[in-house]
Protein backbone atom coordinates (compact mmCIF):
# COMPACT_ATOMS: atom_id res chain seq x y z
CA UNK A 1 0.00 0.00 0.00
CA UNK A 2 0.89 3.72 -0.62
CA UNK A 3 0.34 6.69 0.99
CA UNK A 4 -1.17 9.46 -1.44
CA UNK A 5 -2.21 12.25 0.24
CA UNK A 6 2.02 25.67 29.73
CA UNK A 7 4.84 27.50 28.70
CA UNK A 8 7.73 26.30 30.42
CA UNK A 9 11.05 27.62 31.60
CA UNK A 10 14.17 25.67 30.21
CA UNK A 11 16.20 23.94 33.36
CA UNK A 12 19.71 23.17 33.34
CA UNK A 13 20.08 19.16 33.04
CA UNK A 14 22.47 16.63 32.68
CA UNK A 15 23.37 15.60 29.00
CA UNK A 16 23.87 11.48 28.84
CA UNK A 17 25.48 9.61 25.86
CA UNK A 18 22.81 6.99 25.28
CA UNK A 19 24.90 3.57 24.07
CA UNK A 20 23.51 1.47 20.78
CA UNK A 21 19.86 -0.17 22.06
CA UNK A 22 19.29 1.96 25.07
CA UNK A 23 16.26 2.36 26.57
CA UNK A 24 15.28 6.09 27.33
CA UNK A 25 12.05 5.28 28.81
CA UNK A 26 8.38 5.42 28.08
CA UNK A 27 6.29 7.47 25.15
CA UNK A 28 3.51 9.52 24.44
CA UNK A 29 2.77 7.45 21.84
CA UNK A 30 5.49 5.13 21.13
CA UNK A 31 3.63 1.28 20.37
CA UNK A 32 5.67 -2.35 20.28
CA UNK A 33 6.20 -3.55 17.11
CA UNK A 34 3.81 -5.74 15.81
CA UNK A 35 3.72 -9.25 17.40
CA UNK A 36 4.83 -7.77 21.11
CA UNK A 37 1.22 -7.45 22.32
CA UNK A 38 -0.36 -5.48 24.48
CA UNK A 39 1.80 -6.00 27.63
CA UNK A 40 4.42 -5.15 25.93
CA UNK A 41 2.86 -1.50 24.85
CA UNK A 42 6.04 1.35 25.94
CA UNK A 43 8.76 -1.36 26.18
CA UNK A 44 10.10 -1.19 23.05
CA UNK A 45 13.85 -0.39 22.81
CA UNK A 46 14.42 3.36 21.37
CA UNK A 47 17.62 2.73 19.36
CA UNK A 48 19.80 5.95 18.70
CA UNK A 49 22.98 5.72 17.08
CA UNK A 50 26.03 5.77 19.91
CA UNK A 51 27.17 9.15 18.40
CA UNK A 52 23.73 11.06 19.25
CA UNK A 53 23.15 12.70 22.43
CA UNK A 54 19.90 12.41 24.36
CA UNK A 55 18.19 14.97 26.54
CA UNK A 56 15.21 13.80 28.74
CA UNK A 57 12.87 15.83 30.37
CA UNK A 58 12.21 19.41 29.46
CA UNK A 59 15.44 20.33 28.96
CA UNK A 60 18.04 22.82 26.87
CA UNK A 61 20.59 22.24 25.10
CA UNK A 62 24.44 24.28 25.91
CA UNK A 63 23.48 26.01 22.46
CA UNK A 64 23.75 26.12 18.46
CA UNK A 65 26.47 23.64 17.15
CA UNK A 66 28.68 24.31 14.02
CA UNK A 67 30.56 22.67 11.78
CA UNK A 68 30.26 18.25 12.16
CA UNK A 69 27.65 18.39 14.34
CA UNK A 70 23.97 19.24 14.12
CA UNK A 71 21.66 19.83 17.21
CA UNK A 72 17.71 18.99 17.12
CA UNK A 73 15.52 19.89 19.99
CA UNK A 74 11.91 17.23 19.67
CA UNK A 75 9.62 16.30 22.04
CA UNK A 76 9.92 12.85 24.18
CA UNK A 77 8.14 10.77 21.89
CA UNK A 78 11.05 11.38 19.18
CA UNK A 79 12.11 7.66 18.31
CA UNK A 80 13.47 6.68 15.06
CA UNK A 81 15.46 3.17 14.51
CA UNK A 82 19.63 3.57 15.39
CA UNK A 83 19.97 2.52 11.26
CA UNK A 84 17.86 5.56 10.26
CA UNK A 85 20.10 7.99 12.82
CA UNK A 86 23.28 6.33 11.51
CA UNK A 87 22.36 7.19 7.91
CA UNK A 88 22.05 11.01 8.06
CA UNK A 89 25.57 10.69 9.21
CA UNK A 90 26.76 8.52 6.87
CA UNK A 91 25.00 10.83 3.78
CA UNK A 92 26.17 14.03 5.31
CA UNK A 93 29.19 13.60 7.54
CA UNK A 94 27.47 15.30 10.56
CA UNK A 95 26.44 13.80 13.71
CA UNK A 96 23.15 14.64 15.01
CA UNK A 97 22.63 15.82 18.70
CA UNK A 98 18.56 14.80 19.81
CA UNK A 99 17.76 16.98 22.90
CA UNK A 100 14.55 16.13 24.14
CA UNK A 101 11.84 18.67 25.87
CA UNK A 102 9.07 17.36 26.66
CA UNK A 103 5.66 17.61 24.84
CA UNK A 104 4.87 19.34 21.66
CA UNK A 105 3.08 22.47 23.74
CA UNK A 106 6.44 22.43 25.81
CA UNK A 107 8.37 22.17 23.16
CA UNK A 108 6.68 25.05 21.32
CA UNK A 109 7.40 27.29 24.01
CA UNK A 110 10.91 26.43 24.70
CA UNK A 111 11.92 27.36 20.92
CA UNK A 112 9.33 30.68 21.43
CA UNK A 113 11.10 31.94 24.58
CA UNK A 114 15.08 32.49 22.54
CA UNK A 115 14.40 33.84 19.39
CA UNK A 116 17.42 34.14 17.69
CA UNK A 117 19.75 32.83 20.70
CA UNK A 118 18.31 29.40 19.81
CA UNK A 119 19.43 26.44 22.02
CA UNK A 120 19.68 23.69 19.10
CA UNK A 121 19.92 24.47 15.06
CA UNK A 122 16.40 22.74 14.17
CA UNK A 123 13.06 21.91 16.20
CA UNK A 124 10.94 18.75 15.33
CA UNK A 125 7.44 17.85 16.87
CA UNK A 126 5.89 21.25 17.08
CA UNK A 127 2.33 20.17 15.62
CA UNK A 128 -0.13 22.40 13.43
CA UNK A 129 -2.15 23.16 17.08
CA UNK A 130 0.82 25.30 18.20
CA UNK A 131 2.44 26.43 15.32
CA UNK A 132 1.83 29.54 15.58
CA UNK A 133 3.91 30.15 18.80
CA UNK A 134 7.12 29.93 17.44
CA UNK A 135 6.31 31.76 13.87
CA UNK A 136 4.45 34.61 15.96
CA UNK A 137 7.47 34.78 18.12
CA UNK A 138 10.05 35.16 15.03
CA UNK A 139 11.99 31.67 16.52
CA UNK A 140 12.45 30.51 12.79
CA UNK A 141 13.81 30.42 9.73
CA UNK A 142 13.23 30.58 6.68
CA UNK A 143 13.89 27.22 4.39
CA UNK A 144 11.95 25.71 1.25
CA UNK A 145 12.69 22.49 1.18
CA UNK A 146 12.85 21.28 -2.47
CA UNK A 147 11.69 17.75 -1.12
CA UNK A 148 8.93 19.42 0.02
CA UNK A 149 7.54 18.92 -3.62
CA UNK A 150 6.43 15.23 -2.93
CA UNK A 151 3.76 15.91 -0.58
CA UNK A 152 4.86 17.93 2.62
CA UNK A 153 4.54 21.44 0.84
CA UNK A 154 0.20 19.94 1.18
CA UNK A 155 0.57 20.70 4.74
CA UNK A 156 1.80 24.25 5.06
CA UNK A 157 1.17 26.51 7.76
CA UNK A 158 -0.36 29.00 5.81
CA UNK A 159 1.23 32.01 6.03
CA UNK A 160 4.60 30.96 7.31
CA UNK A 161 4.74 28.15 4.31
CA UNK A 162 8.89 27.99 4.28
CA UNK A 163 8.77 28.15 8.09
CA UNK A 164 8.07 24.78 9.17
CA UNK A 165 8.01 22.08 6.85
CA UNK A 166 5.77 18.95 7.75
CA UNK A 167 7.06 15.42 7.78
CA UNK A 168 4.26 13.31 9.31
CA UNK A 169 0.77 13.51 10.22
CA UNK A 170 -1.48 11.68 12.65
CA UNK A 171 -5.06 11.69 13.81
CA UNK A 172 -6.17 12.38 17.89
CA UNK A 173 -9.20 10.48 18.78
CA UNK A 174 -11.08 8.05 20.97
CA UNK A 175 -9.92 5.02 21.54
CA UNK A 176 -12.01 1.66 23.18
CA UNK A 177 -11.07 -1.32 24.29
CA UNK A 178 -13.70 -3.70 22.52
CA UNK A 179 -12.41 -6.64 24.19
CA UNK A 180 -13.37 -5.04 27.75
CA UNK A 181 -17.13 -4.28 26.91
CA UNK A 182 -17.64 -8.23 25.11
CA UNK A 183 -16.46 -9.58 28.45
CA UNK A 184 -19.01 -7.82 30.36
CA UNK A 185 -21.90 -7.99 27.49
CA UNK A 186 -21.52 -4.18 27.27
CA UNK A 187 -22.40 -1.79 24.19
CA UNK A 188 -19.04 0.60 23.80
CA UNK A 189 -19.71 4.45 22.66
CA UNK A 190 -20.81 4.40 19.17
CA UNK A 191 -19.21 8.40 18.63
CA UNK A 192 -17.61 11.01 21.19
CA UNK A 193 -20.99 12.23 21.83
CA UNK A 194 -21.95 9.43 24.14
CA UNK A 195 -19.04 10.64 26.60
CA UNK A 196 -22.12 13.15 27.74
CA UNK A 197 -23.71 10.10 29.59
CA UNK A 198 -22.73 9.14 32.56
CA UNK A 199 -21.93 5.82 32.53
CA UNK A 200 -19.44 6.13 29.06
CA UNK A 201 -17.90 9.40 31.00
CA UNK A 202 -16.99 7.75 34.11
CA UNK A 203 -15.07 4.99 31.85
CA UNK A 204 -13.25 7.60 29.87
CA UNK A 205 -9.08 8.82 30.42
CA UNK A 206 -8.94 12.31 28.83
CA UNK A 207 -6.09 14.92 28.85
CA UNK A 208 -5.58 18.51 30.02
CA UNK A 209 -5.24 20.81 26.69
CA UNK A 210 -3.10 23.18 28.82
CA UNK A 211 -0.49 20.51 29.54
CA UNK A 212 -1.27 17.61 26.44
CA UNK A 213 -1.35 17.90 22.76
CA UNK A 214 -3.59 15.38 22.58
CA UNK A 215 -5.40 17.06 25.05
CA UNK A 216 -5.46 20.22 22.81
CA UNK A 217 -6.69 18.04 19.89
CA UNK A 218 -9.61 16.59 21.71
CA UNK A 219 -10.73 20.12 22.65
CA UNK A 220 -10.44 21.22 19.09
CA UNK A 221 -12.75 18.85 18.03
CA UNK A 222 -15.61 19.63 20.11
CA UNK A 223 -15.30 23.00 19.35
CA UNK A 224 -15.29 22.55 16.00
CA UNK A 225 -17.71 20.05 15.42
CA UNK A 226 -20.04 21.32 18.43
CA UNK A 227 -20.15 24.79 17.89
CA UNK A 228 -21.54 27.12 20.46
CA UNK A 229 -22.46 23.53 21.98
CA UNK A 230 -18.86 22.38 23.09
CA UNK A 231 -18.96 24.10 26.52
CA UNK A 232 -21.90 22.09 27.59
CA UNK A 233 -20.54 18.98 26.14
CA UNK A 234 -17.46 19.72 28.35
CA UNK A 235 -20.12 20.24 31.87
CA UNK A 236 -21.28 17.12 31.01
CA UNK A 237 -18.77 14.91 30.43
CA UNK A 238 -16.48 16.58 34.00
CA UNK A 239 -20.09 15.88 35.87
CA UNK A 240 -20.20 12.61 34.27
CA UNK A 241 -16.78 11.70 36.23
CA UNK A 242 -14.37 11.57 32.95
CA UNK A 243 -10.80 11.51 34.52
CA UNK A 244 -8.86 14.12 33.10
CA UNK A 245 -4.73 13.78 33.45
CA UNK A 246 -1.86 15.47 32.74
CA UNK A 247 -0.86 13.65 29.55
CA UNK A 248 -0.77 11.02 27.65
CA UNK A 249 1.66 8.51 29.04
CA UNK A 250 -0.36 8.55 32.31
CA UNK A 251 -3.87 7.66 30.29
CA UNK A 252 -3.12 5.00 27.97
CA UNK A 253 -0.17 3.27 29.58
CA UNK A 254 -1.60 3.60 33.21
CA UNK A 255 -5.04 4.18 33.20
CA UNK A 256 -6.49 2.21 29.79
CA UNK A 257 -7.88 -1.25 29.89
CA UNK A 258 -6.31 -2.32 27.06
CA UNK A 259 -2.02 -0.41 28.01
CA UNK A 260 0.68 -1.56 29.71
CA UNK A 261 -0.53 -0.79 33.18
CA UNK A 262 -4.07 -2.58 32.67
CA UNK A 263 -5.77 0.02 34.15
CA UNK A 264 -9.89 0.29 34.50
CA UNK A 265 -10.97 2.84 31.83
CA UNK A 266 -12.38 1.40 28.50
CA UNK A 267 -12.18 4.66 27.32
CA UNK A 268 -8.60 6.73 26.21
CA UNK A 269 -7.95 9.87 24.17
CA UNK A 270 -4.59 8.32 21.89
CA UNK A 271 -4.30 8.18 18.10
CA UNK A 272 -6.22 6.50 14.75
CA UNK A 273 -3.01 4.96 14.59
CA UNK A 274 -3.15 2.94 17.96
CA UNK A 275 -5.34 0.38 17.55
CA UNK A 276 -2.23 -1.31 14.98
CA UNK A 277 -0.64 -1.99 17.57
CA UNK A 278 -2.90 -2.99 20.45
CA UNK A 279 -5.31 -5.64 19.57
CA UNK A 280 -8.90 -5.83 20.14
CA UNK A 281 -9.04 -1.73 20.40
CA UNK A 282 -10.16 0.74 17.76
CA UNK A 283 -11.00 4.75 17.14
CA UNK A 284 -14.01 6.52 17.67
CA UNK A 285 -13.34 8.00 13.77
CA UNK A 286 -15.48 10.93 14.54
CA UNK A 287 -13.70 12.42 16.97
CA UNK A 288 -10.84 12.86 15.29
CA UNK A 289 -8.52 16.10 15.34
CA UNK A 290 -5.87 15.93 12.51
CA UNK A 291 -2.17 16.65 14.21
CA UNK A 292 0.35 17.27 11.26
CA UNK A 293 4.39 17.34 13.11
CA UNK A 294 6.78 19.60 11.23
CA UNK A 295 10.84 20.50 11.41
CA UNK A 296 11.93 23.98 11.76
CA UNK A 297 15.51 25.50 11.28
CA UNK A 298 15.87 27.92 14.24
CA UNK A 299 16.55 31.52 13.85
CA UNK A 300 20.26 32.41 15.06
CA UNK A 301 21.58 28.73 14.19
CA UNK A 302 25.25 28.74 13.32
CA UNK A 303 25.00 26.01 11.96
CA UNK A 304 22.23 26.30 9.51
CA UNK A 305 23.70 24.38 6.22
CA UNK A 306 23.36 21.20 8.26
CA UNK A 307 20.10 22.45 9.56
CA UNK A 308 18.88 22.96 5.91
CA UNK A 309 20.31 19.29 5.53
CA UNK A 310 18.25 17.52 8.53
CA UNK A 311 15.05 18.85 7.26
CA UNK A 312 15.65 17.45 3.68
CA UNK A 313 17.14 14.47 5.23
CA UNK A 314 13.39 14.11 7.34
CA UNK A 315 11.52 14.04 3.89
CA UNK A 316 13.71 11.64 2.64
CA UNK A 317 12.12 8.19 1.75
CA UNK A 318 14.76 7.03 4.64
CA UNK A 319 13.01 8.48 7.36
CA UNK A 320 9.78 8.61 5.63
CA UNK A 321 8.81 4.99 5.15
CA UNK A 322 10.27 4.65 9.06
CA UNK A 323 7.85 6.36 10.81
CA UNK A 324 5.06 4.36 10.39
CA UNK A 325 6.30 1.44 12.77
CA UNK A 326 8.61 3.80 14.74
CA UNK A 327 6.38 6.39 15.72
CA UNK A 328 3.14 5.17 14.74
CA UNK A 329 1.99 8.01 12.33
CA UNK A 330 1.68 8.63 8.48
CA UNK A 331 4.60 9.84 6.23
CA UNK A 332 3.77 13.11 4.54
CA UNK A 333 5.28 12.43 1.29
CA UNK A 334 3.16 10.49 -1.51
CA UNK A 335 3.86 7.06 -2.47
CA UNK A 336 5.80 6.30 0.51
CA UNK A 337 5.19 2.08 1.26
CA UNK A 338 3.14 1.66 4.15
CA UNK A 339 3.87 -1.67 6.00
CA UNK A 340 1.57 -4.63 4.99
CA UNK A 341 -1.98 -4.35 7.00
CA UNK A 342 -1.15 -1.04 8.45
CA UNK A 343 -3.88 1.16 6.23
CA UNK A 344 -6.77 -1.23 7.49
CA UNK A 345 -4.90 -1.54 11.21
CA UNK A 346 -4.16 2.21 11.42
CA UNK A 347 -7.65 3.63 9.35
CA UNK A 348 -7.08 7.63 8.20
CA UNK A 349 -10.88 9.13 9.36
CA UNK A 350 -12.94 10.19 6.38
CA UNK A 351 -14.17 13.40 7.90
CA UNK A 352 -12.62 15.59 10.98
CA UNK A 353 -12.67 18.69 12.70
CA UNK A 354 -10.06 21.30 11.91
CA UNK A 355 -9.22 24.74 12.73
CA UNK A 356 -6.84 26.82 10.65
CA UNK A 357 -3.29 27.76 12.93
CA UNK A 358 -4.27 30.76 13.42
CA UNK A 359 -7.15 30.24 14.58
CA UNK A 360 -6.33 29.12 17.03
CA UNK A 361 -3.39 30.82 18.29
CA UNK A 362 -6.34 33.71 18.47
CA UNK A 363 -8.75 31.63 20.67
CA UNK A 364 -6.88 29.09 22.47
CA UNK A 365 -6.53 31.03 25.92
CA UNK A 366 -10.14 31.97 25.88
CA UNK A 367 -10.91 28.57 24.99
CA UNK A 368 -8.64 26.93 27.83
CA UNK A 369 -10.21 29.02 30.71
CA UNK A 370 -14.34 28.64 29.40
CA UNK A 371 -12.59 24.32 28.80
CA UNK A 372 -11.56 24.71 32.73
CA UNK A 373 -14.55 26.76 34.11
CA UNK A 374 -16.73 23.57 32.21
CA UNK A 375 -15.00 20.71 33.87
CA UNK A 376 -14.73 22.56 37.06
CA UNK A 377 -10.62 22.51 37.36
């Protein structure tokens, strides 16, 4: 098959050499691959080649690099396989530094807060929901990517098209445990709607939009797809007893039925993309908020030739046809090969909300405080 088309202060903290097959602990949304099952959800081994550097936490790098070396701050869930790292070096000469900092939304502000002192030469993870921090704050620069031709130029930010340059795209929605509700004889939700009844809400692991992208997602849709309706939906799922958490390594890998911890709620906010990996689940394909990732180079970088080089090198069919099984999303780039079963395991929704970037940039505080005054937080 073929693919066609919160802010937070940086902290000083200790850099670690991660050696080959390390394990840098769990994901956001990092699955097994295929055949591990569903115990085995968050244990699979994040390979980085012995020459990158690792970050964890939200943390900053010592600054820009220059000359062999090549510095990317991403989020936590940044995992591609050690052979894929080892090949940008090999095509370009220049190591690559990963300094991770923590979700997207912290991530987002980290790169916002140093315009033009930047603490790395190129950002990764920043999603289409919070895009518009780091262009409004004038943390980027400019780079067309002429790979960007074979699919990722569909995903522009408009506005800020040469800005940040998109390399995958996944889809936040509902996901149930349909194994859970045939043990007990139970009908699951049939849409995102039901969440307003009591019994489906109590069930149900959401996430904070201040603190989640996910959690930002999820609001999105209801707001788009509700209308003037989503505040109500919001009263009724928080009196309904939804538990609502910081993020999403804390709902699906402690608190879902179906994740590593076995927890007791039938009910998550993950991906479309999950259920390929953890059987018996699927997505509630109407509550679905599309999340597209992108690469920036950062304003100030002195080292922005290999910058330039890191973002074509994420486009490349390399890194492209990796991502499905290492990070459990879509390739941007048409007529990348999609591993065998994955379309029908990992199904694309045929309709979802969306909101353009700016959007809302314009509305999201406004939104976050009438979201808390709903659910009573």
């Amino acid at each position: 098959m073929k693919w066609t088309a919160g802010q937070t202060r940086c902290e000083e903290t200790d850099v670690t050499e991660q050696p080959t097959g390390a394990t840098t602990g769990r994901r956001r949304r990092k699955f097994p691959p295929q055949g591990f099952g569903r115990r085995g959800l968050g244990r699979g081994l994040v390979l980085i080649a012995t020459a990158a550097m690792v970050v964890t936490g939200s943390a900053c790098a010592d600054g820009s690099t220059s000359g062999g070396e090549v510095t990317l701050l991403t989020h936590d869930s940044f995992d591609l396989p050690e052979s894929v790292i080892d090949s940008f070096r090999q095509d370009t000469g220049l190591t690559l530094k990963i300094v991770k900092s923590g979700d997207a939304g912290q991530l987002a502000s980290t790169v916002s807060l140093t315009p033009g002192a930047p603490k790395g030469d190129a950002v990764f993870g920043i999603d289409n929901t919070f895009a518009s921090r780091p262009i409004d704050a004038g943390a980027l620069e400019s780079y067309a990517s002429p790979a960007a031709a074979g699919g990722a130029s569909e995903y522009a930010v408009p506005g800020a098209t040469d800005q940040l340059t998109a390399v995958d795209r996944g889809d936040v929605c509902l996901n149930i445990d349909n194994a859970w509700y045939a043990s007990r004889s139970l009908t699951p939700p049939a849409t995102f709607r039901d969440l307003t009844k009591p019994e489906y809400a109590a069930q149900a692991a959401l996430m904070d939009p201040a603190t989640s992208s996910p959690g930002t997602a999820f609001l999105l849709t209801t707001v788009g797809a509700l209308g003037d309706g989503w505040q109500d939906y919001w009263k009724r799922v928080g009196a309904g007893g939804a538990t609502i958490v910081s993020g999403w390594e804390i709902a699906y890998n402690q608190l879902f039925t179906a994740g590593e911890g076995r927890g007791d709620k039938p009910i998550v906010l993950s991906y479309a993309s999950s259920p390929a990996a953890t059987p018996d689940t699927s997505a509630l394909l109407d509550s679905c908020f599309p999340q597209v990732e992108y690469i920036g180079i950062l304003k100030g970088t002195r080292n922005s030739t290999g910058a330039r080089k890191l973002v074509d090198f994420m486009l490349s069919p390399t890194v492209q046809e990796a991502l499905p099984e290492s990070m459990y999303v879509y390739p941007v780039q048409r007529d990348t090969p999609l591993p065998e079963g994955w379309p029908a395991r990992a199904a694309v929704p045929s309709w979802m909300s969306s909101l353009p970037p700016s959007v809302i940039a314009d509305n999201r505080e406004m939104w976050l405080d009438q979201w808390r005054a709903a659910v009573g937080r």
